[in-house]
PDBML (XML) file of the C-alpha atoms, coordinates in Angstrom:
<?xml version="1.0" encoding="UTF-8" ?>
<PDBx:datablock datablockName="MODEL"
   xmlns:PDBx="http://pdbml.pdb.org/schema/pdbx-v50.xsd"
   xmlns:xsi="http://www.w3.org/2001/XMLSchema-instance"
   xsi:schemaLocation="http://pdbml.pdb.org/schema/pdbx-v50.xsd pdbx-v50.xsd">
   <PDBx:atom_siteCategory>
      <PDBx:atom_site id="1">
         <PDBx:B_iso_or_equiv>0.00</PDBx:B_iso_or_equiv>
         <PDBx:Cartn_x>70.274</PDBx:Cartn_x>
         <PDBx:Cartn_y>162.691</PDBx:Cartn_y>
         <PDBx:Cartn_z>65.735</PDBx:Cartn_z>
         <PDBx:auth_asym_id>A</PDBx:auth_asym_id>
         <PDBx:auth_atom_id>CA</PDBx:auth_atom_id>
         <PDBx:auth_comp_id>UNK</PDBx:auth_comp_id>
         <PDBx:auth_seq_id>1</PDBx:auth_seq_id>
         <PDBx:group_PDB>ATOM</PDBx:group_PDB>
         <PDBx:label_alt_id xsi:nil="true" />
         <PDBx:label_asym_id>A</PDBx:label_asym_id>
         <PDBx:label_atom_id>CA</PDBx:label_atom_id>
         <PDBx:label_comp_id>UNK</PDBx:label_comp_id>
         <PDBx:label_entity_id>1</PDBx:label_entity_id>
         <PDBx:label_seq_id>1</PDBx:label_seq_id>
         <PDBx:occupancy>1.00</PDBx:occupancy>
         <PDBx:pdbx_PDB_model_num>1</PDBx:pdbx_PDB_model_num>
         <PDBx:type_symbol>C</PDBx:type_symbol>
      </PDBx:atom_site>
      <PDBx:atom_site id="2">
         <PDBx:B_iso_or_equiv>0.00</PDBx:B_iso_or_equiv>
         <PDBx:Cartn_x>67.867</PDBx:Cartn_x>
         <PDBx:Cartn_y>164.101</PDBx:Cartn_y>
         <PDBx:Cartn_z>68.280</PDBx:Cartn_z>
         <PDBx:auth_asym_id>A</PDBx:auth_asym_id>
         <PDBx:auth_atom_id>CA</PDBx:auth_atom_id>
         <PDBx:auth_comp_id>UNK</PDBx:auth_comp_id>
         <PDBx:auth_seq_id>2</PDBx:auth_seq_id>
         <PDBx:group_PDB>ATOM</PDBx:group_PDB>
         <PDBx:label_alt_id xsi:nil="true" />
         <PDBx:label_asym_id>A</PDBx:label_asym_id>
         <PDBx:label_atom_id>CA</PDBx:label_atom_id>
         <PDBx:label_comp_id>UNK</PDBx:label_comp_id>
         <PDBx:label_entity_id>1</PDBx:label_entity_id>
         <PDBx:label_seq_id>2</PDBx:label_seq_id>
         <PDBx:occupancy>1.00</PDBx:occupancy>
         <PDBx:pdbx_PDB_model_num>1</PDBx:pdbx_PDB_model_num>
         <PDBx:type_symbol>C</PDBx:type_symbol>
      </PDBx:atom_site>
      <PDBx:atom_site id="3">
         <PDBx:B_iso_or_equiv>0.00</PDBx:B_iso_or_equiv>
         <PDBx:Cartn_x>65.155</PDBx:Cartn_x>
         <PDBx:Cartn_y>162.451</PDBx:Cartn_y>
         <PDBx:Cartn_z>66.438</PDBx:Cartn_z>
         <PDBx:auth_asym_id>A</PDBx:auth_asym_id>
         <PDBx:auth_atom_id>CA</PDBx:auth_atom_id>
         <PDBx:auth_comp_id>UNK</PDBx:auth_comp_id>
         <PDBx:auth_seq_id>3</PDBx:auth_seq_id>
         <PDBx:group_PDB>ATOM</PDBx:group_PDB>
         <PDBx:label_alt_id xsi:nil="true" />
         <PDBx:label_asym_id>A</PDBx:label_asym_id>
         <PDBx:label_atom_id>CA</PDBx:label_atom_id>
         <PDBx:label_comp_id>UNK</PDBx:label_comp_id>
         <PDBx:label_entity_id>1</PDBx:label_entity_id>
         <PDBx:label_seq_id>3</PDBx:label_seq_id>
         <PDBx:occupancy>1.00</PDBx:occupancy>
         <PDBx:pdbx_PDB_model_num>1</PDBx:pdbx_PDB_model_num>
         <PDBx:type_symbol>C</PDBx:type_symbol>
      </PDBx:atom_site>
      <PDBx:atom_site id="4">
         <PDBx:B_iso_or_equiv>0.00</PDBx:B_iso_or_equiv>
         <PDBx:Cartn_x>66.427</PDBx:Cartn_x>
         <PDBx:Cartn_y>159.131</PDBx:Cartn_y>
         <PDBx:Cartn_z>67.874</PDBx:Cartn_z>
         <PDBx:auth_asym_id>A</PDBx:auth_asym_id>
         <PDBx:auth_atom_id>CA</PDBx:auth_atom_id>
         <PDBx:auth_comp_id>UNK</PDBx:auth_comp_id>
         <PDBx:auth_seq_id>4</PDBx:auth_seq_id>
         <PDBx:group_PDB>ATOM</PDBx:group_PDB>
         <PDBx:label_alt_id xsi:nil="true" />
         <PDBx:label_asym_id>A</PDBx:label_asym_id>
         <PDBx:label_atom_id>CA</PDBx:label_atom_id>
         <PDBx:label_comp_id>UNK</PDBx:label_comp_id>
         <PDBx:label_entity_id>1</PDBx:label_entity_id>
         <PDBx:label_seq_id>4</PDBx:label_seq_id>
         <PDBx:occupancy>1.00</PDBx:occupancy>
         <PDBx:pdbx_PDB_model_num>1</PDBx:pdbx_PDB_model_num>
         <PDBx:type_symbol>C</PDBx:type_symbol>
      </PDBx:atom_site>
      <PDBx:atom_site id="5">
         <PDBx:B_iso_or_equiv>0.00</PDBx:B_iso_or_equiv>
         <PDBx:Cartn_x>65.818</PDBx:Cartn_x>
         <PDBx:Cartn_y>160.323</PDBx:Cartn_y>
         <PDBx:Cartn_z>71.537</PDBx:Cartn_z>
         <PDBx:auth_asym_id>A</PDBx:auth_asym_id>
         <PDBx:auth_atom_id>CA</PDBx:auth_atom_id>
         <PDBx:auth_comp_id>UNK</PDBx:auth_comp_id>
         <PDBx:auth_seq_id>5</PDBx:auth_seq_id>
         <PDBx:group_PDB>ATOM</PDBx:group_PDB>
         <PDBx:label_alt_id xsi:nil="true" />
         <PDBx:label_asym_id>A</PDBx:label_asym_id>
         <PDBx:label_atom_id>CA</PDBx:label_atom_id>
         <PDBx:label_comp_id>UNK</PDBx:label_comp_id>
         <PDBx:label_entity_id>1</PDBx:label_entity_id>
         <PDBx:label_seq_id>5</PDBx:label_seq_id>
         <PDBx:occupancy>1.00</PDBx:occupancy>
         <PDBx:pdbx_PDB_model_num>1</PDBx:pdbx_PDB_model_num>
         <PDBx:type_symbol>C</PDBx:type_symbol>
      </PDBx:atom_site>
      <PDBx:atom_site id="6">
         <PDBx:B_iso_or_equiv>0.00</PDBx:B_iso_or_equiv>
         <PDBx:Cartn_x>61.811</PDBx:Cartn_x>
         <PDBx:Cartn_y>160.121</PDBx:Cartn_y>
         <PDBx:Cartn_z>70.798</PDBx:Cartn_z>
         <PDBx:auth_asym_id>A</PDBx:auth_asym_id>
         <PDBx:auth_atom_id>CA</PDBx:auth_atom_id>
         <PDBx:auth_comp_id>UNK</PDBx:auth_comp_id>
         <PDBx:auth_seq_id>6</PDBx:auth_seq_id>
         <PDBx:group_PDB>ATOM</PDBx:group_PDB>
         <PDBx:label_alt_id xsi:nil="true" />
         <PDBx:label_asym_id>A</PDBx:label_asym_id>
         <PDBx:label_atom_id>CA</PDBx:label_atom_id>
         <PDBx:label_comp_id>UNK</PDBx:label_comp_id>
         <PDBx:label_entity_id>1</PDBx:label_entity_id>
         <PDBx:label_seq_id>6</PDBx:label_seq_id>
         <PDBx:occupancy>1.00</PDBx:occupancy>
         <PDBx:pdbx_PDB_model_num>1</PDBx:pdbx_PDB_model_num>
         <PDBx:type_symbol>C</PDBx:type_symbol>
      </PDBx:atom_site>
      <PDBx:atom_site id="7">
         <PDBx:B_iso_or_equiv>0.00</PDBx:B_iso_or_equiv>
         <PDBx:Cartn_x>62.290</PDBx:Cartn_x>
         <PDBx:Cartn_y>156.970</PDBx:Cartn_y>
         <PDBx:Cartn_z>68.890</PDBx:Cartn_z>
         <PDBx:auth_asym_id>A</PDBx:auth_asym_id>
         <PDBx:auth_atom_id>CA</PDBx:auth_atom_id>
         <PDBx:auth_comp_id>UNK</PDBx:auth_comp_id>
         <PDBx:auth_seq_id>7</PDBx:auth_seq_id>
         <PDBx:group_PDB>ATOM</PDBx:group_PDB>
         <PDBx:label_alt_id xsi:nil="true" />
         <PDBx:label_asym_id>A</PDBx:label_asym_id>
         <PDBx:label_atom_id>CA</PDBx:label_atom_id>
         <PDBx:label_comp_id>UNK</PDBx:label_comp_id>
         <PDBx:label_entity_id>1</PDBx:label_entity_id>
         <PDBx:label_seq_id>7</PDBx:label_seq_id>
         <PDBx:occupancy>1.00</PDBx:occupancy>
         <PDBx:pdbx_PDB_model_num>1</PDBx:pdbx_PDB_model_num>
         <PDBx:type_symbol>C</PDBx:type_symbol>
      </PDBx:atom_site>
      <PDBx:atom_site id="8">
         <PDBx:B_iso_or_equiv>0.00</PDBx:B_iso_or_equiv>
         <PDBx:Cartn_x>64.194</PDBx:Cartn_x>
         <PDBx:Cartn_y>154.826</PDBx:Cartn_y>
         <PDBx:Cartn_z>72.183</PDBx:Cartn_z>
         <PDBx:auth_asym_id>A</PDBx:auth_asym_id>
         <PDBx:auth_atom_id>CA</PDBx:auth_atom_id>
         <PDBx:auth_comp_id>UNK</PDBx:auth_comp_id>
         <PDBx:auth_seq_id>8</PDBx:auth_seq_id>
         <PDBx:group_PDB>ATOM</PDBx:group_PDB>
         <PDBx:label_alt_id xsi:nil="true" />
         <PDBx:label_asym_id>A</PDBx:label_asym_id>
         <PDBx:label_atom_id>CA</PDBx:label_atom_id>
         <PDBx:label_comp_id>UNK</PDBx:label_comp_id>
         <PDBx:label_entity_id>1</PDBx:label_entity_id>
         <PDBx:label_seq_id>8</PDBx:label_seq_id>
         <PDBx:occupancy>1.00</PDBx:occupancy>
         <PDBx:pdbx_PDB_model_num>1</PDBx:pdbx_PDB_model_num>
         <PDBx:type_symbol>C</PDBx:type_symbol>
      </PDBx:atom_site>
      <PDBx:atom_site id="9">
         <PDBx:B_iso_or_equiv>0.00</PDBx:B_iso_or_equiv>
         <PDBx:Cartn_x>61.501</PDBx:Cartn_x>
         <PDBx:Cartn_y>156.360</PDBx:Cartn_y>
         <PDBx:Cartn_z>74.547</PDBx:Cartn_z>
         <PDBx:auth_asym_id>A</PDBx:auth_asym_id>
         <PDBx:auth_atom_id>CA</PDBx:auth_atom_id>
         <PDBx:auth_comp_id>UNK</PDBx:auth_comp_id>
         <PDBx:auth_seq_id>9</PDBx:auth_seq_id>
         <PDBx:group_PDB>ATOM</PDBx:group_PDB>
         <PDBx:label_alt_id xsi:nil="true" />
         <PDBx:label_asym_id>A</PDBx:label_asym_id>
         <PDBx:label_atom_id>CA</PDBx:label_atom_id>
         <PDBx:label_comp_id>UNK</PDBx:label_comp_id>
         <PDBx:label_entity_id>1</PDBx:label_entity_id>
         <PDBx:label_seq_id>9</PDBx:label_seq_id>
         <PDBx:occupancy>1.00</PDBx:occupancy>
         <PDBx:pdbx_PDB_model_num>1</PDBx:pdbx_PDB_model_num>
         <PDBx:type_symbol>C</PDBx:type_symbol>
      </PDBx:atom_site>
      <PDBx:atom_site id="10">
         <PDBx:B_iso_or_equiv>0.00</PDBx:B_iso_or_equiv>
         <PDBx:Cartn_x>58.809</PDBx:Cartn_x>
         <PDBx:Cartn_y>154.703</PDBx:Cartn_y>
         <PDBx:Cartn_z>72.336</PDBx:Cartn_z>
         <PDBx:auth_asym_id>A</PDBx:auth_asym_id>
         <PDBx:auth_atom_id>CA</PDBx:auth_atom_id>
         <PDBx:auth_comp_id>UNK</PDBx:auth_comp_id>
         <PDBx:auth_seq_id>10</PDBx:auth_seq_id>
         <PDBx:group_PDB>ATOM</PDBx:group_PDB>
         <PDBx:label_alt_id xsi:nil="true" />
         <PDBx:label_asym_id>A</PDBx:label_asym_id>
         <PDBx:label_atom_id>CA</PDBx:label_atom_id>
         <PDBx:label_comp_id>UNK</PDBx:label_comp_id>
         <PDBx:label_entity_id>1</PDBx:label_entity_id>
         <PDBx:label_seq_id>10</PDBx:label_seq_id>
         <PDBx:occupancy>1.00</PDBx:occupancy>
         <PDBx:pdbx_PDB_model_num>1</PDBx:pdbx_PDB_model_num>
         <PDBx:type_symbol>C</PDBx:type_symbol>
      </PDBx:atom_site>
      <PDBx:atom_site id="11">
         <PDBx:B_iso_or_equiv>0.00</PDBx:B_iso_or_equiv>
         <PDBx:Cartn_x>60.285</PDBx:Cartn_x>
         <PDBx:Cartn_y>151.843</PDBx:Cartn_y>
         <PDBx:Cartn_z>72.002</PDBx:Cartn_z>
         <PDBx:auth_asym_id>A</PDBx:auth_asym_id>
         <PDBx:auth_atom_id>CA</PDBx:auth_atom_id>
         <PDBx:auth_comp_id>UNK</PDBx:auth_comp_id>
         <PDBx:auth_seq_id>11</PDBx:auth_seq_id>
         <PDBx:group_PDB>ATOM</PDBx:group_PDB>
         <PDBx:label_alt_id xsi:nil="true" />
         <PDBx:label_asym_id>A</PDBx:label_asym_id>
         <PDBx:label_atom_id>CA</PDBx:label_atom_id>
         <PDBx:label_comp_id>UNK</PDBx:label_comp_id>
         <PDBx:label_entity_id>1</PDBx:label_entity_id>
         <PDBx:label_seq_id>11</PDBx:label_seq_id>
         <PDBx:occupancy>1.00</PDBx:occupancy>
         <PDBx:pdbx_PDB_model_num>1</PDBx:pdbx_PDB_model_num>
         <PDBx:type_symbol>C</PDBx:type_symbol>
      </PDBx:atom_site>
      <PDBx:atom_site id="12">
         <PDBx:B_iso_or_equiv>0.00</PDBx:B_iso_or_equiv>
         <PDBx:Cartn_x>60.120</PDBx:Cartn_x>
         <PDBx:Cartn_y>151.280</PDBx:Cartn_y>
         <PDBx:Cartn_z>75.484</PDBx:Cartn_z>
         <PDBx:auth_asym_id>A</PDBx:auth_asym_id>
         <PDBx:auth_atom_id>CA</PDBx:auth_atom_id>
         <PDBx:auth_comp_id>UNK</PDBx:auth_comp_id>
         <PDBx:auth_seq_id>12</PDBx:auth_seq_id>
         <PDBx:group_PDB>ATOM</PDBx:group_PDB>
         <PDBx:label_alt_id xsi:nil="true" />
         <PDBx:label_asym_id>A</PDBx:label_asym_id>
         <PDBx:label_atom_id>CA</PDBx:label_atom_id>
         <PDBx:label_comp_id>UNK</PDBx:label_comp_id>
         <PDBx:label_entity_id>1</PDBx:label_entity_id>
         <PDBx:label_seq_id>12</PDBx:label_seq_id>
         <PDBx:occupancy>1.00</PDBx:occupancy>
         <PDBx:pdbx_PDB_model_num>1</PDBx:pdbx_PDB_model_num>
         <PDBx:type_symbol>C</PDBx:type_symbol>
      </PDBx:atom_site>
      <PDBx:atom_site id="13">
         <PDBx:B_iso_or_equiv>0.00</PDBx:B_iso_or_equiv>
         <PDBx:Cartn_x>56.421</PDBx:Cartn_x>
         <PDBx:Cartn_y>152.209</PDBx:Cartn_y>
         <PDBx:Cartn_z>76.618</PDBx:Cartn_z>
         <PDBx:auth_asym_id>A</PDBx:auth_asym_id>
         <PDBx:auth_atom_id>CA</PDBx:auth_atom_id>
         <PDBx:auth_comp_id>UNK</PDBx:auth_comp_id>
         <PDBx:auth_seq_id>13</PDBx:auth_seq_id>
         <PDBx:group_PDB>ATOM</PDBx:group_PDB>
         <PDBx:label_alt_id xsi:nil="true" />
         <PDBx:label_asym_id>A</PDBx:label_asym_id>
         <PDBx:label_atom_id>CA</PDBx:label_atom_id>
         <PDBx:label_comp_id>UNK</PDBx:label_comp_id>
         <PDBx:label_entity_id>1</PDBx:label_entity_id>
         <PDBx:label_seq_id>13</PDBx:label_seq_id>
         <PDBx:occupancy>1.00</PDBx:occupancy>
         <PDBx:pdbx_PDB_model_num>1</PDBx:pdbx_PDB_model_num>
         <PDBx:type_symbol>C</PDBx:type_symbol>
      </PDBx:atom_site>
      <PDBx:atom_site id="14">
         <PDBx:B_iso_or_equiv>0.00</PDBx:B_iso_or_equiv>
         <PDBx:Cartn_x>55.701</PDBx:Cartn_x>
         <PDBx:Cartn_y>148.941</PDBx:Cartn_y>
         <PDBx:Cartn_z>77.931</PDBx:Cartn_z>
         <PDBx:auth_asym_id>A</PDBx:auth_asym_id>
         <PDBx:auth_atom_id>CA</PDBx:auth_atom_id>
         <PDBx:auth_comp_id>UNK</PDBx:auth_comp_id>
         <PDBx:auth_seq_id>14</PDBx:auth_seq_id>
         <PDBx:group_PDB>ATOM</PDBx:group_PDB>
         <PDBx:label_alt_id xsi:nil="true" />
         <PDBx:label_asym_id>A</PDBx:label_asym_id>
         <PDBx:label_atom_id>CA</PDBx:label_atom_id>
         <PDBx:label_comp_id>UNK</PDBx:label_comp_id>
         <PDBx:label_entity_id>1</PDBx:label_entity_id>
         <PDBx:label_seq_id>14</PDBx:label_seq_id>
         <PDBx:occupancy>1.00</PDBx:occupancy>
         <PDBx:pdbx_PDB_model_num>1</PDBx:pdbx_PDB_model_num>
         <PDBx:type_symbol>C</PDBx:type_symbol>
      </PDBx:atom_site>
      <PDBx:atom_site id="15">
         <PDBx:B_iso_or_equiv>0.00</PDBx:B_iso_or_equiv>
         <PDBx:Cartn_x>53.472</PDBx:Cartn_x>
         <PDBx:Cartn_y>148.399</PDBx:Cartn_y>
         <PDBx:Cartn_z>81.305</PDBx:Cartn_z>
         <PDBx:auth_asym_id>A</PDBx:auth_asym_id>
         <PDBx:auth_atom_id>CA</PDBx:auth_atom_id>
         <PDBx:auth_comp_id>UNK</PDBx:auth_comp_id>
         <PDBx:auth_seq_id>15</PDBx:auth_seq_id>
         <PDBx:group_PDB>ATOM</PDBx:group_PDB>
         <PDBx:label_alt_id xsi:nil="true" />
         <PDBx:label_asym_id>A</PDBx:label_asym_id>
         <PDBx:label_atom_id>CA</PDBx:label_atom_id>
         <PDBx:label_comp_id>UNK</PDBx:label_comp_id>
         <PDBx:label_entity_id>1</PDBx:label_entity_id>
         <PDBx:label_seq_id>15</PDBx:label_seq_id>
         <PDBx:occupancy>1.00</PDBx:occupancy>
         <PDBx:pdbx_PDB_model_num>1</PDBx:pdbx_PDB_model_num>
         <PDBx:type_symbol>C</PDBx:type_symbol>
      </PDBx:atom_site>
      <PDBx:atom_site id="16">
         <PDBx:B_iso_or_equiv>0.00</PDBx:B_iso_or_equiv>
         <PDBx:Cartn_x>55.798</PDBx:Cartn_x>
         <PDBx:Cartn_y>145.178</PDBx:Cartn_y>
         <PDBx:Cartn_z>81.688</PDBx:Cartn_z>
         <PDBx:auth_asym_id>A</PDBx:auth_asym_id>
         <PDBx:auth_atom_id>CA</PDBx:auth_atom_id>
         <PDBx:auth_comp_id>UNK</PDBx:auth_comp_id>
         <PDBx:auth_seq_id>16</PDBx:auth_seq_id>
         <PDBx:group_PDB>ATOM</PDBx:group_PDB>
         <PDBx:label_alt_id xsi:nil="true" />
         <PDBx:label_asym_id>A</PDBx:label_asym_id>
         <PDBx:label_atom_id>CA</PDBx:label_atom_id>
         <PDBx:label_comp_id>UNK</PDBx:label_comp_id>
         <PDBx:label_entity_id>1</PDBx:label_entity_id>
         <PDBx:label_seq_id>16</PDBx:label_seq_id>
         <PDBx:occupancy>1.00</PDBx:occupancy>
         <PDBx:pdbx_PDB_model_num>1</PDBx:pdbx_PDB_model_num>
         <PDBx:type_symbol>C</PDBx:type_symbol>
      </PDBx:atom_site>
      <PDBx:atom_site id="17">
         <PDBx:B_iso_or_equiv>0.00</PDBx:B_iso_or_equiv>
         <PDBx:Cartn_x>58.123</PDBx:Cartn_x>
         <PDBx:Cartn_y>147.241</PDBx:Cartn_y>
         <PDBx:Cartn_z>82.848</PDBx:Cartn_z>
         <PDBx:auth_asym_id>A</PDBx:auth_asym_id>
         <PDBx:auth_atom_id>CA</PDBx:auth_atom_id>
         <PDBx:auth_comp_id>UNK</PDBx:auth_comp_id>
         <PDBx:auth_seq_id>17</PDBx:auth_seq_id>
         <PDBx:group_PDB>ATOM</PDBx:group_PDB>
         <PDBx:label_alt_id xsi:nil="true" />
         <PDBx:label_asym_id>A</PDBx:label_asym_id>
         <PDBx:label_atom_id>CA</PDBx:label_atom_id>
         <PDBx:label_comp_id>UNK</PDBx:label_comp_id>
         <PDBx:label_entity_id>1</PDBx:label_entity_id>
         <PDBx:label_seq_id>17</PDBx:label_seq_id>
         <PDBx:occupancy>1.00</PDBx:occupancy>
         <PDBx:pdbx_PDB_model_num>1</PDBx:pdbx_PDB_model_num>
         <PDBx:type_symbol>C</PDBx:type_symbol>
      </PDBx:atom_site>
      <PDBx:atom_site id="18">
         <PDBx:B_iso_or_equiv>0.00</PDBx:B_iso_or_equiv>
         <PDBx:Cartn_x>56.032</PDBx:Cartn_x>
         <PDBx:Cartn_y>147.822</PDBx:Cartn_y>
         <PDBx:Cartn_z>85.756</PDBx:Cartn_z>
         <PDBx:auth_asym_id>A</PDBx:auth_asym_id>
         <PDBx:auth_atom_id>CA</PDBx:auth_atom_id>
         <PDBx:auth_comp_id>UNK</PDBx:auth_comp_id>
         <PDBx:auth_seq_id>18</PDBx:auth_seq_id>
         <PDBx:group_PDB>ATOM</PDBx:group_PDB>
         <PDBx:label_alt_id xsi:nil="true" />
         <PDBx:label_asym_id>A</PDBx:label_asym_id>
         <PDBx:label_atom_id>CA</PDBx:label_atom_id>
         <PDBx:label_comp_id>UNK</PDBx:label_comp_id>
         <PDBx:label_entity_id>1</PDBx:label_entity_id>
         <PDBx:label_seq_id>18</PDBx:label_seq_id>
         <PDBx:occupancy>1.00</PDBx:occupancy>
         <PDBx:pdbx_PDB_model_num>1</PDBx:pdbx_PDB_model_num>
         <PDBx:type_symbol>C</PDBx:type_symbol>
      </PDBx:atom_site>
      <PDBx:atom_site id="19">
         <PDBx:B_iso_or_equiv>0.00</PDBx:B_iso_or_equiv>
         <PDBx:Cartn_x>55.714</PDBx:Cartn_x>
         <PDBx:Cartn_y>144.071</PDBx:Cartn_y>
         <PDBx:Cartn_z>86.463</PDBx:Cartn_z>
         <PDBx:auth_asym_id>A</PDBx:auth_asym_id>
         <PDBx:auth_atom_id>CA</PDBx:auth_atom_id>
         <PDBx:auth_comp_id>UNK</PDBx:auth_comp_id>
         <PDBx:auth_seq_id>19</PDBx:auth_seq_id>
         <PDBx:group_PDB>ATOM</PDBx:group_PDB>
         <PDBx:label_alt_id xsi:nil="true" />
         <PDBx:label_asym_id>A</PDBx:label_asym_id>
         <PDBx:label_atom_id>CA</PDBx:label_atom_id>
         <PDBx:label_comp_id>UNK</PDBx:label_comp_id>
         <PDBx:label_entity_id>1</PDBx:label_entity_id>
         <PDBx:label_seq_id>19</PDBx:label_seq_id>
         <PDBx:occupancy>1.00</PDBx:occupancy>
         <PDBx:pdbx_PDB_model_num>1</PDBx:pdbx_PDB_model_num>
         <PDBx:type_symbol>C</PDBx:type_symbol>
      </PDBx:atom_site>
      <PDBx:atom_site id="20">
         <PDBx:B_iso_or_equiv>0.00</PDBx:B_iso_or_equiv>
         <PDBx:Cartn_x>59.603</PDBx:Cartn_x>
         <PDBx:Cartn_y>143.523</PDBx:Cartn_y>
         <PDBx:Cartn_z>86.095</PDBx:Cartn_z>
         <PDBx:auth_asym_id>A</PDBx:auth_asym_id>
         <PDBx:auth_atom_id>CA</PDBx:auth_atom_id>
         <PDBx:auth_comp_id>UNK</PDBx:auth_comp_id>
         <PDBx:auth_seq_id>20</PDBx:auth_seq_id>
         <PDBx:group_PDB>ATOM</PDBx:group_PDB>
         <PDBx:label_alt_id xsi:nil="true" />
         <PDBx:label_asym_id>A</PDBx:label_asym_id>
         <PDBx:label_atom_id>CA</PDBx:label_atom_id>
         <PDBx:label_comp_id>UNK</PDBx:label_comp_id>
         <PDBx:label_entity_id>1</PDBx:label_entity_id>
         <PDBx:label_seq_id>20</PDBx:label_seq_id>
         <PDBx:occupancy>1.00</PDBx:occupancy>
         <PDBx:pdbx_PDB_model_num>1</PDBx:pdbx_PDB_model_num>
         <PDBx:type_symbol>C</PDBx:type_symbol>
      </PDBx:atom_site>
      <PDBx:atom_site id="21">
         <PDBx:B_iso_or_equiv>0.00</PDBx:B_iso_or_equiv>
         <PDBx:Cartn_x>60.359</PDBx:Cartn_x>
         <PDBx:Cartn_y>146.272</PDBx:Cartn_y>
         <PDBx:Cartn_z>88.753</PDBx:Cartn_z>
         <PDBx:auth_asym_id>A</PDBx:auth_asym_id>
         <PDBx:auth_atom_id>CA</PDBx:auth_atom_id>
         <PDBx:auth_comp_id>UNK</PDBx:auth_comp_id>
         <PDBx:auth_seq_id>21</PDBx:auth_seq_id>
         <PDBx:group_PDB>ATOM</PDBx:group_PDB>
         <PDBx:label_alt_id xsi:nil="true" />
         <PDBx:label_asym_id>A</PDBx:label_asym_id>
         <PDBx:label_atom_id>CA</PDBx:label_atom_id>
         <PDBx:label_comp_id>UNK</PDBx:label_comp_id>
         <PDBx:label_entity_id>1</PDBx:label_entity_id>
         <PDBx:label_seq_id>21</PDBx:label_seq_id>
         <PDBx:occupancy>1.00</PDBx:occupancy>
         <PDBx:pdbx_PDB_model_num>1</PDBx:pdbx_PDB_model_num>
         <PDBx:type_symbol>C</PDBx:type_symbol>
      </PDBx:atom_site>
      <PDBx:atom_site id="22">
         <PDBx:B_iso_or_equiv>0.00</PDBx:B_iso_or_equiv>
         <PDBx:Cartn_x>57.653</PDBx:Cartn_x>
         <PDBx:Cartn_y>144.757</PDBx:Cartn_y>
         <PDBx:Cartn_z>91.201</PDBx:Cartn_z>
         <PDBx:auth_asym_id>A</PDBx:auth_asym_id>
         <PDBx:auth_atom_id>CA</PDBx:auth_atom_id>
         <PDBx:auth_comp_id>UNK</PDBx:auth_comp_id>
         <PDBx:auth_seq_id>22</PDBx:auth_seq_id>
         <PDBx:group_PDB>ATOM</PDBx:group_PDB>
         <PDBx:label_alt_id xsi:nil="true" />
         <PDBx:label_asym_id>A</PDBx:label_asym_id>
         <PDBx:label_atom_id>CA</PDBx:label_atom_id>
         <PDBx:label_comp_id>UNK</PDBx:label_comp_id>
         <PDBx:label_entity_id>1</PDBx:label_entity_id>
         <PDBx:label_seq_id>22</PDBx:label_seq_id>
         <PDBx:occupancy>1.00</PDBx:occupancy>
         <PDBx:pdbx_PDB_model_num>1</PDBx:pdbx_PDB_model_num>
         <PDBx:type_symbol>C</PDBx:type_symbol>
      </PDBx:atom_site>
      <PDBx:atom_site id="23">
         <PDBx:B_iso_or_equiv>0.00</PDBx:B_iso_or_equiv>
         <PDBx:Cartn_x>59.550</PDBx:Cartn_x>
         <PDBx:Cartn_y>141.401</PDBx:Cartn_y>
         <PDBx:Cartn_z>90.491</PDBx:Cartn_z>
         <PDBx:auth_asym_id>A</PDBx:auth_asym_id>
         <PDBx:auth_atom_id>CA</PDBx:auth_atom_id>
         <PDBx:auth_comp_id>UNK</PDBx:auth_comp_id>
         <PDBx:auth_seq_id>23</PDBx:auth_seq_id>
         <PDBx:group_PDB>ATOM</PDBx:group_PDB>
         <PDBx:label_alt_id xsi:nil="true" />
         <PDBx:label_asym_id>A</PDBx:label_asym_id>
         <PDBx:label_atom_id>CA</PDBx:label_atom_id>
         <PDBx:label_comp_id>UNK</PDBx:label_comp_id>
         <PDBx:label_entity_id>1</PDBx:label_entity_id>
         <PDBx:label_seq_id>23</PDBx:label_seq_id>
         <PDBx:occupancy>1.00</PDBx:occupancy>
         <PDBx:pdbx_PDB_model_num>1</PDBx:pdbx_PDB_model_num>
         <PDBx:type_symbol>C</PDBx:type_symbol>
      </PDBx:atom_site>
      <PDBx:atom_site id="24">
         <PDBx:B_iso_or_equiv>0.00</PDBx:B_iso_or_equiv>
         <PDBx:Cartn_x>62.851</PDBx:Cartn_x>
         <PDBx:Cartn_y>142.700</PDBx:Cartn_y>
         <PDBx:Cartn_z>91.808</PDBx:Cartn_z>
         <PDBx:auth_asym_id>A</PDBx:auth_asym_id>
         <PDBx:auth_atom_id>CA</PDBx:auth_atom_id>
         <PDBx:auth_comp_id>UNK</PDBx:auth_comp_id>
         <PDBx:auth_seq_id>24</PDBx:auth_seq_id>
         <PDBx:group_PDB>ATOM</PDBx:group_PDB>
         <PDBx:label_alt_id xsi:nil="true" />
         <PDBx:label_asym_id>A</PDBx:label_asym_id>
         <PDBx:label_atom_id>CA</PDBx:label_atom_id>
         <PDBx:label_comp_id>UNK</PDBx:label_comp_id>
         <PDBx:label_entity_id>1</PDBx:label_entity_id>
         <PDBx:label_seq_id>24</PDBx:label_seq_id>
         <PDBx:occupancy>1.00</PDBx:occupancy>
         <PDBx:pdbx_PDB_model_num>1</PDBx:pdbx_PDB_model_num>
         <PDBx:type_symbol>C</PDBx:type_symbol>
      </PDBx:atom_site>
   </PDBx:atom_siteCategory>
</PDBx:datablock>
């Protein structure tokens, strides 16, 4: 199971991120 804790940070390495929080 603790394999899955690299996979979900991976999967959500995304610079939009950056632009969603700056829209809030």
């Amino acid at each position: 199971p603790r394999e899955l804790f690299s996979t979900w940070v991976a999967a959500n390495i995304s610079v939009l991120l950056l632009t969603m929080g700056a829209g809030l």
